[in-house]
N, C-alpha and C. Protein backbone atom coordinates (compact mmCIF):
# COMPACT_ATOMS: atom_id res chain seq x y z
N UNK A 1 -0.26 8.30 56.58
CA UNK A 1 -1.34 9.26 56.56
C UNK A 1 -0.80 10.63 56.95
N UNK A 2 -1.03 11.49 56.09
CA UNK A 2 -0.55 13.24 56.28
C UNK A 2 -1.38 13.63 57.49
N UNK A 3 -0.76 14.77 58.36
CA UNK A 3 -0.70 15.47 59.29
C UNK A 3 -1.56 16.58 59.05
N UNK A 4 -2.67 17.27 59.19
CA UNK A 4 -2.64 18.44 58.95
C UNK A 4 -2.75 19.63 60.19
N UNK A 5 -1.65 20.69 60.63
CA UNK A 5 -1.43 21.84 61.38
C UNK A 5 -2.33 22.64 61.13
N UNK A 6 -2.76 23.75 61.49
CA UNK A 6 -2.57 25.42 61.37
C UNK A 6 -1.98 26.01 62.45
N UNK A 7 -1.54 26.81 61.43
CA UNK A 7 -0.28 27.89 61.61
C UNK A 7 -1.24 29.22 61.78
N UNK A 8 -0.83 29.71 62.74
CA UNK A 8 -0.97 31.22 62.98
C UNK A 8 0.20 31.92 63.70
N UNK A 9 0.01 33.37 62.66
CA UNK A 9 1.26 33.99 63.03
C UNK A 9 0.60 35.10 63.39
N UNK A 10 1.24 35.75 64.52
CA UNK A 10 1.48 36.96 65.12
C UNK A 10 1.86 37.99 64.87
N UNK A 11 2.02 39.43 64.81
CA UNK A 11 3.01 40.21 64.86
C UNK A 11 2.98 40.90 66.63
N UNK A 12 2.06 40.89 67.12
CA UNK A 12 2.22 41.06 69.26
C UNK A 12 1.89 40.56 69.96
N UNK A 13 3.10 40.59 70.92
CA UNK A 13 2.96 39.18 71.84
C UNK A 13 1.70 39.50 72.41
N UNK A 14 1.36 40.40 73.00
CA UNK A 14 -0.49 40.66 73.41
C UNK A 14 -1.10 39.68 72.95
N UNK A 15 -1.35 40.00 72.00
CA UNK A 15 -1.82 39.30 70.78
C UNK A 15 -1.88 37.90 71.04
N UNK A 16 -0.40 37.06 70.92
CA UNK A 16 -0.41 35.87 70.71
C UNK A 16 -0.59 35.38 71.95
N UNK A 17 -0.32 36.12 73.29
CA UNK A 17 -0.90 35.24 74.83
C UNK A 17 -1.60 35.12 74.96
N UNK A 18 -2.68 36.52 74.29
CA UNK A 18 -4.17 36.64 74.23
C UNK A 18 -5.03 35.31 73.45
N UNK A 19 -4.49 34.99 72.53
CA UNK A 19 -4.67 34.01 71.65
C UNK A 19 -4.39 32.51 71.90
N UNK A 20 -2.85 32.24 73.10
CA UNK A 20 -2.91 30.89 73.56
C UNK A 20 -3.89 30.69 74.86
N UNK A 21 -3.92 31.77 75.67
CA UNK A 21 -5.22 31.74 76.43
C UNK A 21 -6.66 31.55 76.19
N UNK A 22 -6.77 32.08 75.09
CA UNK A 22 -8.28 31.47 74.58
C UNK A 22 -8.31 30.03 73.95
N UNK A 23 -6.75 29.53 73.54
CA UNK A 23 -7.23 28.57 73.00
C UNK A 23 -7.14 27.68 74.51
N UNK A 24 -6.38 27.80 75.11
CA UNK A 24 -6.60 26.95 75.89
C UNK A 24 -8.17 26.50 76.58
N UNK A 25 -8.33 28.08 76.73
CA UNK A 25 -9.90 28.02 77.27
C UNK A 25 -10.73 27.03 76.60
N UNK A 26 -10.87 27.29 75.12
CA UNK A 26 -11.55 26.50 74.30
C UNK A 26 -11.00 24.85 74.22
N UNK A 27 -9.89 24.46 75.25
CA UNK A 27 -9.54 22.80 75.10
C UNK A 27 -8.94 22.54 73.70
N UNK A 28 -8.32 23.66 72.76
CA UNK A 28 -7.51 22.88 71.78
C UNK A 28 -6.18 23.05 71.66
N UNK A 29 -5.86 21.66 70.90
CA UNK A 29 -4.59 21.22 71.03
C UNK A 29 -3.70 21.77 70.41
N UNK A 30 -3.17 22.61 71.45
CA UNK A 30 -1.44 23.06 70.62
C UNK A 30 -0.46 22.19 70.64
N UNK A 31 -0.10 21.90 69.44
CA UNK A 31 0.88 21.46 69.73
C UNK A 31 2.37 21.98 70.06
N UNK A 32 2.73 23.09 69.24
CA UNK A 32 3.61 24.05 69.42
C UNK A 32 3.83 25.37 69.48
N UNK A 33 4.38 26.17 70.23
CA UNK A 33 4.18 27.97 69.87
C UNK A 33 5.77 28.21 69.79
N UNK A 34 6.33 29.68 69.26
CA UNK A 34 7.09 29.42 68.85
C UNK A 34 7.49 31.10 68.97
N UNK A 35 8.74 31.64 69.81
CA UNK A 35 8.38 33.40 69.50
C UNK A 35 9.88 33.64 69.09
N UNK A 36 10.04 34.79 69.48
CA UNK A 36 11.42 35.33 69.38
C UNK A 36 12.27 35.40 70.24
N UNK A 37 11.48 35.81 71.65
CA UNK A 37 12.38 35.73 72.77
C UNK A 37 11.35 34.94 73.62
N UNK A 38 12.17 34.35 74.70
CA UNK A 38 11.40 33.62 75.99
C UNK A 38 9.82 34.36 76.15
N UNK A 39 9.07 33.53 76.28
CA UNK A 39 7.58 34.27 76.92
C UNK A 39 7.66 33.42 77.75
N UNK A 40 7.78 33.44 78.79
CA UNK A 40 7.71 32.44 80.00
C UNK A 40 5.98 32.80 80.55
N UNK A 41 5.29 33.70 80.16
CA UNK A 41 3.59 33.83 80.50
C UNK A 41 3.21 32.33 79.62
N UNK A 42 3.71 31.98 78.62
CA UNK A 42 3.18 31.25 77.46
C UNK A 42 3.31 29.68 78.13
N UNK A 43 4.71 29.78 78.78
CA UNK A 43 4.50 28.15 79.58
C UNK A 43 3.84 28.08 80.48
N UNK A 44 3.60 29.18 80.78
CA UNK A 44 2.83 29.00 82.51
C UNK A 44 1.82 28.27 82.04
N UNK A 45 0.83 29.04 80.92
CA UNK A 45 -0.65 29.05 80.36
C UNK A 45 -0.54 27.74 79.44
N UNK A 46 0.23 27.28 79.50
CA UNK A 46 0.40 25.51 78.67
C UNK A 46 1.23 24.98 79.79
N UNK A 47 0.92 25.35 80.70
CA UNK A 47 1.16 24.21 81.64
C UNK A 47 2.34 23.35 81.16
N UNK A 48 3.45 23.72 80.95
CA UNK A 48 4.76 23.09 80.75
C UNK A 48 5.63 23.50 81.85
N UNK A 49 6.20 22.36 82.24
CA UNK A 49 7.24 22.47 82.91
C UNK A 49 8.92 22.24 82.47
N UNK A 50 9.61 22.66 83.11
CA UNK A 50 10.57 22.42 82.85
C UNK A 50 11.87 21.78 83.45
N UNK A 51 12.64 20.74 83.98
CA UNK A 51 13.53 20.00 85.03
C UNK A 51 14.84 20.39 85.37
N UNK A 52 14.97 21.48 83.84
CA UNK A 52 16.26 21.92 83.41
C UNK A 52 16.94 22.36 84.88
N UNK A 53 16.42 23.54 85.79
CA UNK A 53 16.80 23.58 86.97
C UNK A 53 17.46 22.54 87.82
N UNK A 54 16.40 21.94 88.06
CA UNK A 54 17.19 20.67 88.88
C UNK A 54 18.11 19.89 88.52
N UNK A 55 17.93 19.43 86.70
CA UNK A 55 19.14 19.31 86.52
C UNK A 55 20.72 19.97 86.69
N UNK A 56 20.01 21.31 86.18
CA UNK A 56 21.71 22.12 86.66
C UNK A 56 21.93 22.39 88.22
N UNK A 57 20.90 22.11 88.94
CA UNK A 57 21.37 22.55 90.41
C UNK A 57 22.20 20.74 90.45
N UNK A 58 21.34 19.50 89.98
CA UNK A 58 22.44 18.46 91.02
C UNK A 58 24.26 18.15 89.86
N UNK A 59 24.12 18.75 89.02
CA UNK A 59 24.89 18.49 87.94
C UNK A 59 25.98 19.83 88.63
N UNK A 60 26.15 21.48 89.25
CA UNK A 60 26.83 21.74 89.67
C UNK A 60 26.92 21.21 91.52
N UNK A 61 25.99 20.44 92.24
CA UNK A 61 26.59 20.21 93.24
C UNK A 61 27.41 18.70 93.34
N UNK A 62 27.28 17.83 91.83
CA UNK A 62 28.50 16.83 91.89
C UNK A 62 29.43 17.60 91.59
N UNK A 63 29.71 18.26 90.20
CA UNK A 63 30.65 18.88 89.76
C UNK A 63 31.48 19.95 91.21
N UNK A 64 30.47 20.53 92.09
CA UNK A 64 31.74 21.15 93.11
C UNK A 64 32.41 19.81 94.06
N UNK A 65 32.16 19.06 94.57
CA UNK A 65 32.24 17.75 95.26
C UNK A 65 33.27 17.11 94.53
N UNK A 66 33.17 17.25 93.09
CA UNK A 66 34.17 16.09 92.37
C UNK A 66 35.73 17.13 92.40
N UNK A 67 34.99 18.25 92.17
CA UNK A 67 36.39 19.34 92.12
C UNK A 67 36.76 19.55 93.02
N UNK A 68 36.57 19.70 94.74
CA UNK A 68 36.69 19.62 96.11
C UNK A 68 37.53 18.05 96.51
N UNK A 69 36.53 16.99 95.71
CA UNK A 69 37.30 16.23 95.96
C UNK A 69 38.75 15.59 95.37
N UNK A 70 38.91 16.33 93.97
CA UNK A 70 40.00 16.19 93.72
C UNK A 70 41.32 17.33 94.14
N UNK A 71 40.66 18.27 94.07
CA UNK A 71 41.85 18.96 94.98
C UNK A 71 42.33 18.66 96.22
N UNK A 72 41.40 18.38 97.12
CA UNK A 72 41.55 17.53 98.19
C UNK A 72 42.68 16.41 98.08
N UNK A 73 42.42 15.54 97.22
CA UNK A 73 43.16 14.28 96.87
C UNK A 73 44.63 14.91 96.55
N UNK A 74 44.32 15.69 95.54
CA UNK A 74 45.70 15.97 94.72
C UNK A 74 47.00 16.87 95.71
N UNK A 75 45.95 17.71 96.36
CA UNK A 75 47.18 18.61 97.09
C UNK A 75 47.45 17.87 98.34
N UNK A 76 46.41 17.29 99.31
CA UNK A 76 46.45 16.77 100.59
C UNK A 76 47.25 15.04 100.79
N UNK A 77 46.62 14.57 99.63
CA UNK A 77 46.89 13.17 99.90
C UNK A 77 47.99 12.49 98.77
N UNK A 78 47.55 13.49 97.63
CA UNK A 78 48.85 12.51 96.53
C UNK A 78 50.00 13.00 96.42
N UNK A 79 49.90 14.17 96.64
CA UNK A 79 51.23 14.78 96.75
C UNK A 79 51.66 16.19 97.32
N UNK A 80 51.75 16.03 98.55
CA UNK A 80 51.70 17.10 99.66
C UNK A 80 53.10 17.57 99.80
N UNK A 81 52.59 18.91 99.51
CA UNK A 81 53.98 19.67 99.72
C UNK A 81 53.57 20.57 100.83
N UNK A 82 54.35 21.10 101.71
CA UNK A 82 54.25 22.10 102.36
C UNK A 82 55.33 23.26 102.14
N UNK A 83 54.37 24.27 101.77
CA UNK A 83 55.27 25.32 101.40
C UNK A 83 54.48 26.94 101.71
N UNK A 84 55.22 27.51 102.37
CA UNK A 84 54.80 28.70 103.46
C UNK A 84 54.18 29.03 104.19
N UNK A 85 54.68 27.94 105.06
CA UNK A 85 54.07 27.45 106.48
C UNK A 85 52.74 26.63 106.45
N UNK A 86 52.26 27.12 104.83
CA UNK A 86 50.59 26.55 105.02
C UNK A 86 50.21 24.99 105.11
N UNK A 87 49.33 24.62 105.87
CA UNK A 87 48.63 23.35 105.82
C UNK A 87 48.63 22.33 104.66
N UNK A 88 49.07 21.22 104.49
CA UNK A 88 48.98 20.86 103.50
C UNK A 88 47.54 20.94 102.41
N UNK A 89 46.37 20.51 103.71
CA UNK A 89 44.70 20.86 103.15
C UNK A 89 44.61 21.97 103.11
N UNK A 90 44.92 23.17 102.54
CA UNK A 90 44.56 24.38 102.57
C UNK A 90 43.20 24.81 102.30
N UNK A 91 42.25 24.73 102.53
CA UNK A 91 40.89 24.74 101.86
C UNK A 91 40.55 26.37 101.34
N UNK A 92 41.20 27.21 101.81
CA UNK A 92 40.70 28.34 101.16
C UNK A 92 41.37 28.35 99.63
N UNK A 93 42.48 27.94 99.60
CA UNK A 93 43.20 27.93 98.35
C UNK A 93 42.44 27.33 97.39
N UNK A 94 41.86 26.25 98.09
CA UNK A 94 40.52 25.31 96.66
C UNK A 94 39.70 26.52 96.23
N UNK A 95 39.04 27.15 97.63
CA UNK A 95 37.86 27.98 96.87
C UNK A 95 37.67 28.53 95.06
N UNK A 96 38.70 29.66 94.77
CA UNK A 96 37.96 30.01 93.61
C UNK A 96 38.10 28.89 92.22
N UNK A 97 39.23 27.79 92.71
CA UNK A 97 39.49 26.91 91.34
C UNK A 97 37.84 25.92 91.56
N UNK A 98 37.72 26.35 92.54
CA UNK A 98 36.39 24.71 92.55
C UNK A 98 35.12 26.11 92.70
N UNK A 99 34.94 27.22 92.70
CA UNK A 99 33.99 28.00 91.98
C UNK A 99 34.07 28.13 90.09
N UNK A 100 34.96 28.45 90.12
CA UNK A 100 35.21 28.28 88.34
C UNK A 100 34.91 27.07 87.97
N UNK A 101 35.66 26.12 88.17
CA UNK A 101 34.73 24.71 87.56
C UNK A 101 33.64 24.21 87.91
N UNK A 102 32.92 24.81 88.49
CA UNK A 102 31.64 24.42 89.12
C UNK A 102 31.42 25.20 87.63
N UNK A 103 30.81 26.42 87.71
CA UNK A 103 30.58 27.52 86.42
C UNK A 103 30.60 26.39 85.18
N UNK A 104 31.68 26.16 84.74
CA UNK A 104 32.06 25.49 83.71
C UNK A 104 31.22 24.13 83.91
N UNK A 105 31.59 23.14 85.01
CA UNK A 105 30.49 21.84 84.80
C UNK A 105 29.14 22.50 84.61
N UNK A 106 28.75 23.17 85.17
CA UNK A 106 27.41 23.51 84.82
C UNK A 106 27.06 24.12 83.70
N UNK A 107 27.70 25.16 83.25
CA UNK A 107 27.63 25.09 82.40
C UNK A 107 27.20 24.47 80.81
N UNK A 108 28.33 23.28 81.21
CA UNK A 108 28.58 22.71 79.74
C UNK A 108 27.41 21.19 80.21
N UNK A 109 27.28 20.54 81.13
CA UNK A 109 26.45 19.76 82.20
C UNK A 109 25.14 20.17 81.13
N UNK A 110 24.56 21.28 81.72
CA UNK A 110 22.94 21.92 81.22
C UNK A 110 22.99 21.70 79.72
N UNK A 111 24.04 22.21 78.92
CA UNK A 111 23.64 22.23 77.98
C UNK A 111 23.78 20.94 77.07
N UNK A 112 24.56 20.12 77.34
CA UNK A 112 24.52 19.01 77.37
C UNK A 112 23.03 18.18 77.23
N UNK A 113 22.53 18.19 78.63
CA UNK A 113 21.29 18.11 78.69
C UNK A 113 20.32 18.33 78.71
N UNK A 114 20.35 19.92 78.09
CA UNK A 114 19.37 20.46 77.12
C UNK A 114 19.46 19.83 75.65
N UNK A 115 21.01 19.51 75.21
CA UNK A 115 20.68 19.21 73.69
C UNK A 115 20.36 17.92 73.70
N UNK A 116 20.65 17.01 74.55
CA UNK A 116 19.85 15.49 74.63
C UNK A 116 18.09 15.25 75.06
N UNK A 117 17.86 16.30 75.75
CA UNK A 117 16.46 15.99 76.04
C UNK A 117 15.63 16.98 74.55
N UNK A 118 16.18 17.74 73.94
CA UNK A 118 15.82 18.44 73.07
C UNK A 118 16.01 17.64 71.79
N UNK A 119 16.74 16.74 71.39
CA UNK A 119 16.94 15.78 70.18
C UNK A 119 18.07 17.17 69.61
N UNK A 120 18.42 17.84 69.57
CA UNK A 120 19.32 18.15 68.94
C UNK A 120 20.99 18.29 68.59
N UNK A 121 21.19 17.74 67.61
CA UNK A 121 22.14 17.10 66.98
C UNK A 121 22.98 17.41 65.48
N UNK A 122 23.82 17.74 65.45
CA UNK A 122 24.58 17.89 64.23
C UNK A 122 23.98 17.22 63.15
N UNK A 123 23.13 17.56 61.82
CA UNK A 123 22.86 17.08 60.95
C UNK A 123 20.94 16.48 60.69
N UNK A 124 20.89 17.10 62.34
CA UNK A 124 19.24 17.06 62.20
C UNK A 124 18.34 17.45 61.34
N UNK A 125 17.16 16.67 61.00
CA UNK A 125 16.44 17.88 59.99
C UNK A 125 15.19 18.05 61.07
N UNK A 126 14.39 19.21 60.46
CA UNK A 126 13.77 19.72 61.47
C UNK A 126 12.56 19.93 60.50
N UNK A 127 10.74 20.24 61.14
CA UNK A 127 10.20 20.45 60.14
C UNK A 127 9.75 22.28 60.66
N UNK A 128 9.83 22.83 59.72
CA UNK A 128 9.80 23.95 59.66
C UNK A 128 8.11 24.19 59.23
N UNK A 129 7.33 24.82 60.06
CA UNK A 129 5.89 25.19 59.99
C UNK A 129 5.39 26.22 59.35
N UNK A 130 6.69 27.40 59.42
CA UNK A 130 6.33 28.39 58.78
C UNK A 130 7.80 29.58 58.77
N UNK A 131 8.30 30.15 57.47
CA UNK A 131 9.54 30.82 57.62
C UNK A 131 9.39 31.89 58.48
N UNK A 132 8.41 32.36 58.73
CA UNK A 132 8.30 33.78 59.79
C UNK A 132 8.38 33.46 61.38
N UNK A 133 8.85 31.80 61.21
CA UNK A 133 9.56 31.64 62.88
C UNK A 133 10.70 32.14 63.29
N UNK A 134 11.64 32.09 62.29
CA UNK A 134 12.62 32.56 62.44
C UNK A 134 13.42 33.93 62.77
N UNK A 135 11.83 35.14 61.88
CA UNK A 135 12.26 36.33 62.38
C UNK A 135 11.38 36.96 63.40
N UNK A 136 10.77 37.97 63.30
CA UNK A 136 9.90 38.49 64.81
C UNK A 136 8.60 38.41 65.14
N UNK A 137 8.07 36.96 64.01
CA UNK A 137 7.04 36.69 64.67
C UNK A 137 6.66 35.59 65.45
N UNK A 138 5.50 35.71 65.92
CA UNK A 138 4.65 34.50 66.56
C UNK A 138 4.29 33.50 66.75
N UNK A 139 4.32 32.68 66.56
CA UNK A 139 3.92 31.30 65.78
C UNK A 139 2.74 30.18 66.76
N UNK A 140 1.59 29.74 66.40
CA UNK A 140 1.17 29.21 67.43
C UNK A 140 0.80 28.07 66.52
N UNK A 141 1.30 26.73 66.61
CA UNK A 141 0.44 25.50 65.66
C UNK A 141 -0.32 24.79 66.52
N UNK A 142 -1.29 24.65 65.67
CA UNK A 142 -2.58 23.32 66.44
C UNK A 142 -2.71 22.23 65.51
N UNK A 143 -2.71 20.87 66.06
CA UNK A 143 -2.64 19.70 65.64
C UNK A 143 -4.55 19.89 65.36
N UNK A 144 -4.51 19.62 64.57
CA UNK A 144 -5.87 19.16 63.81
C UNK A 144 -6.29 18.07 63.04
N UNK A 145 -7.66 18.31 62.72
CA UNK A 145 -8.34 17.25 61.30
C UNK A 145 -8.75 18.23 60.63
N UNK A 146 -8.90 17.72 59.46
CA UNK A 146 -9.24 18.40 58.53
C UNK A 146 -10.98 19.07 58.69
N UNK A 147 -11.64 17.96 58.89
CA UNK A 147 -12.85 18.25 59.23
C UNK A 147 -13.29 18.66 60.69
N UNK A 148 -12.56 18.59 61.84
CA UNK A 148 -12.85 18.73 62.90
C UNK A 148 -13.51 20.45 63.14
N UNK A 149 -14.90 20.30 64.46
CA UNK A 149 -15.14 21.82 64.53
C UNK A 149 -14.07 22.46 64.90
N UNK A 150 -13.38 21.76 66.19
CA UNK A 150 -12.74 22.22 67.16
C UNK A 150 -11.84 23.22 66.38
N UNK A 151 -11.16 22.21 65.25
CA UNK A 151 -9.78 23.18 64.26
C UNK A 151 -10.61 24.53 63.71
N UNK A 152 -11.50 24.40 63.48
CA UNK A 152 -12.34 25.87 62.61
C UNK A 152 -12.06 26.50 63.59
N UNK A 153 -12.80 26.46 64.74
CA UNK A 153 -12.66 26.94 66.03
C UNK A 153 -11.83 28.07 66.43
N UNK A 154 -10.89 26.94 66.54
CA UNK A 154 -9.37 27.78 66.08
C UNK A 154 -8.87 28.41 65.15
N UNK A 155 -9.38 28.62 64.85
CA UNK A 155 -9.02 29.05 63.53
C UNK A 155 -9.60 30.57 63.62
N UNK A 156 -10.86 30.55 63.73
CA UNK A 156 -11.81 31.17 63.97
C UNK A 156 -11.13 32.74 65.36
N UNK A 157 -10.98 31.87 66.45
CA UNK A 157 -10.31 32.50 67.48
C UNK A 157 -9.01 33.23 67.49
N UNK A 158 -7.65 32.49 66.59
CA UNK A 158 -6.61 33.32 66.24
C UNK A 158 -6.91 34.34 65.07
N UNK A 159 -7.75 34.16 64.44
CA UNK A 159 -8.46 35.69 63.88
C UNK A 159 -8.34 36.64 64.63
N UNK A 160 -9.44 36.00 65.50
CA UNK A 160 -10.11 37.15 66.20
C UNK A 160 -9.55 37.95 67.10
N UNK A 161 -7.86 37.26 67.73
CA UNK A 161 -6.98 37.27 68.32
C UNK A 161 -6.16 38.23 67.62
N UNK A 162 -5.68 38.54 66.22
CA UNK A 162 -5.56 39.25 66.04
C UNK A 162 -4.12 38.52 64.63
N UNK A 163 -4.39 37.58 64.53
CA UNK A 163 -2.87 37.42 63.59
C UNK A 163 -3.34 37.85 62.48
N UNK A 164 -2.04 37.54 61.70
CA UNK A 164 -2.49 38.06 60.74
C UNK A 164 -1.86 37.22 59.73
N UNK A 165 -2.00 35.94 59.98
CA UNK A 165 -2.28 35.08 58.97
C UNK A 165 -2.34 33.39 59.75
N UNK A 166 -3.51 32.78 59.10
CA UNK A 166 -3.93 31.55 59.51
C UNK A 166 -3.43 30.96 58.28
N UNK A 167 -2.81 29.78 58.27
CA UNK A 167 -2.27 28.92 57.48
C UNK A 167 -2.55 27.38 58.09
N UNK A 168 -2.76 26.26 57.07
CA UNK A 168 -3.28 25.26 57.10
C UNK A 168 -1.95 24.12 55.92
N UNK A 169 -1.53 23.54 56.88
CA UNK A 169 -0.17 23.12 56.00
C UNK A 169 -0.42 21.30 56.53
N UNK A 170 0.06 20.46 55.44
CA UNK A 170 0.19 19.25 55.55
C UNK A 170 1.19 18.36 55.69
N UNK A 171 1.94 17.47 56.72
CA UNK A 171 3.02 17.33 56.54
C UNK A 171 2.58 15.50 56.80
N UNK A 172 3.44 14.74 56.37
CA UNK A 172 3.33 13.71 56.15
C UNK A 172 3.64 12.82 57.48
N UNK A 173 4.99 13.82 58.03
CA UNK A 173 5.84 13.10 59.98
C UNK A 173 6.38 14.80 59.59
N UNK A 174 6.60 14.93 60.79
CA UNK A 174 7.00 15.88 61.96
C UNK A 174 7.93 15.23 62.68
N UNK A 175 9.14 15.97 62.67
CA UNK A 175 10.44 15.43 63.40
C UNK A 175 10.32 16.42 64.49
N UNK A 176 10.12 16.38 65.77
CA UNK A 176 10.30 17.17 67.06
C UNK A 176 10.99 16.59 67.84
């Protein structure tokens, strides 16, 4: 059984916060919005969260620990040299190599697990709602029925909101 969206597009973000705020008001279902750059007002007001943080905070405090602890190992215990006068544990000497790889685990850590919790993958297909996601506009989709008030509704409201174009598209599955 086909899917049917509407699509509304934007050309200002005014506009389109103005527009996910009312819909929210009104209880309908977005399923997706979609801009150019971060609107972080837009997750607040859809109530999305995000873990990504915590992931990268415990993902760089193994990554300094594993790098602490292998320098540790490597200079102190596996093969200790002493050479100009210094301590074999030198711990200041760890500092900036176990700041840089911290950087780097985290780094590569987050994104990692951004592209696994995100499904994205070399060779994915994706369903595309509307080509004007891609350049500087807006995008707000609502999961609908065909007959439902609620979708008119909406429909009705991103008008009034200000886009400047409501589109009504059918898709059969949606890969997200």
């Amino acid at each position: 059984m086909n899917k049917v969206y509407k699509i509304g597009i934007f050309d200002e973000e005014e506009n389109f916060i103005s527009s996910v705020k009312a819909l929210v008001d009104k209880q309908c279902s977005i399923y997706e919005v979609f801009s150019p750059y971060p609107v972080h007002e837009v997750l607040q007001i859809l109530k999305r969260k995000t873990r990504l943080p915590t992931a990268a905070y415990f993902i760089g405090l193994s990554g300094t620990l594993a790098t602490l602890g292998f320098l540790v190992w490597a200079a102190g215990l596996n093969w200790p040299i002493i050479y100009g006068g210094k301590p074999v544990n030198s711990f200041p000497s760890f500092i900036v190599v176990t700041i840089v790889l911290t950087i780097l685990i985290v780094t590569v850590g987050s994104l990692f697990v951004f592209s696994m919790r995100s499904k994205l993958f070399p060779g994915r297909e994706n369903t595309i709602f509307s080509n004007d996601i891609t350049d500087n506009k807006f995008v707000i989709v609502i999961d609908s029925d065909p007959d439902d008030k609620a979708s008119k509704e909406a429909v009705a409201t991103m008008k009034e909101f200000g886009a400047i174009e409501v589109l009504e598209k059918e898709y059969e599955t949606v890969k997200s």
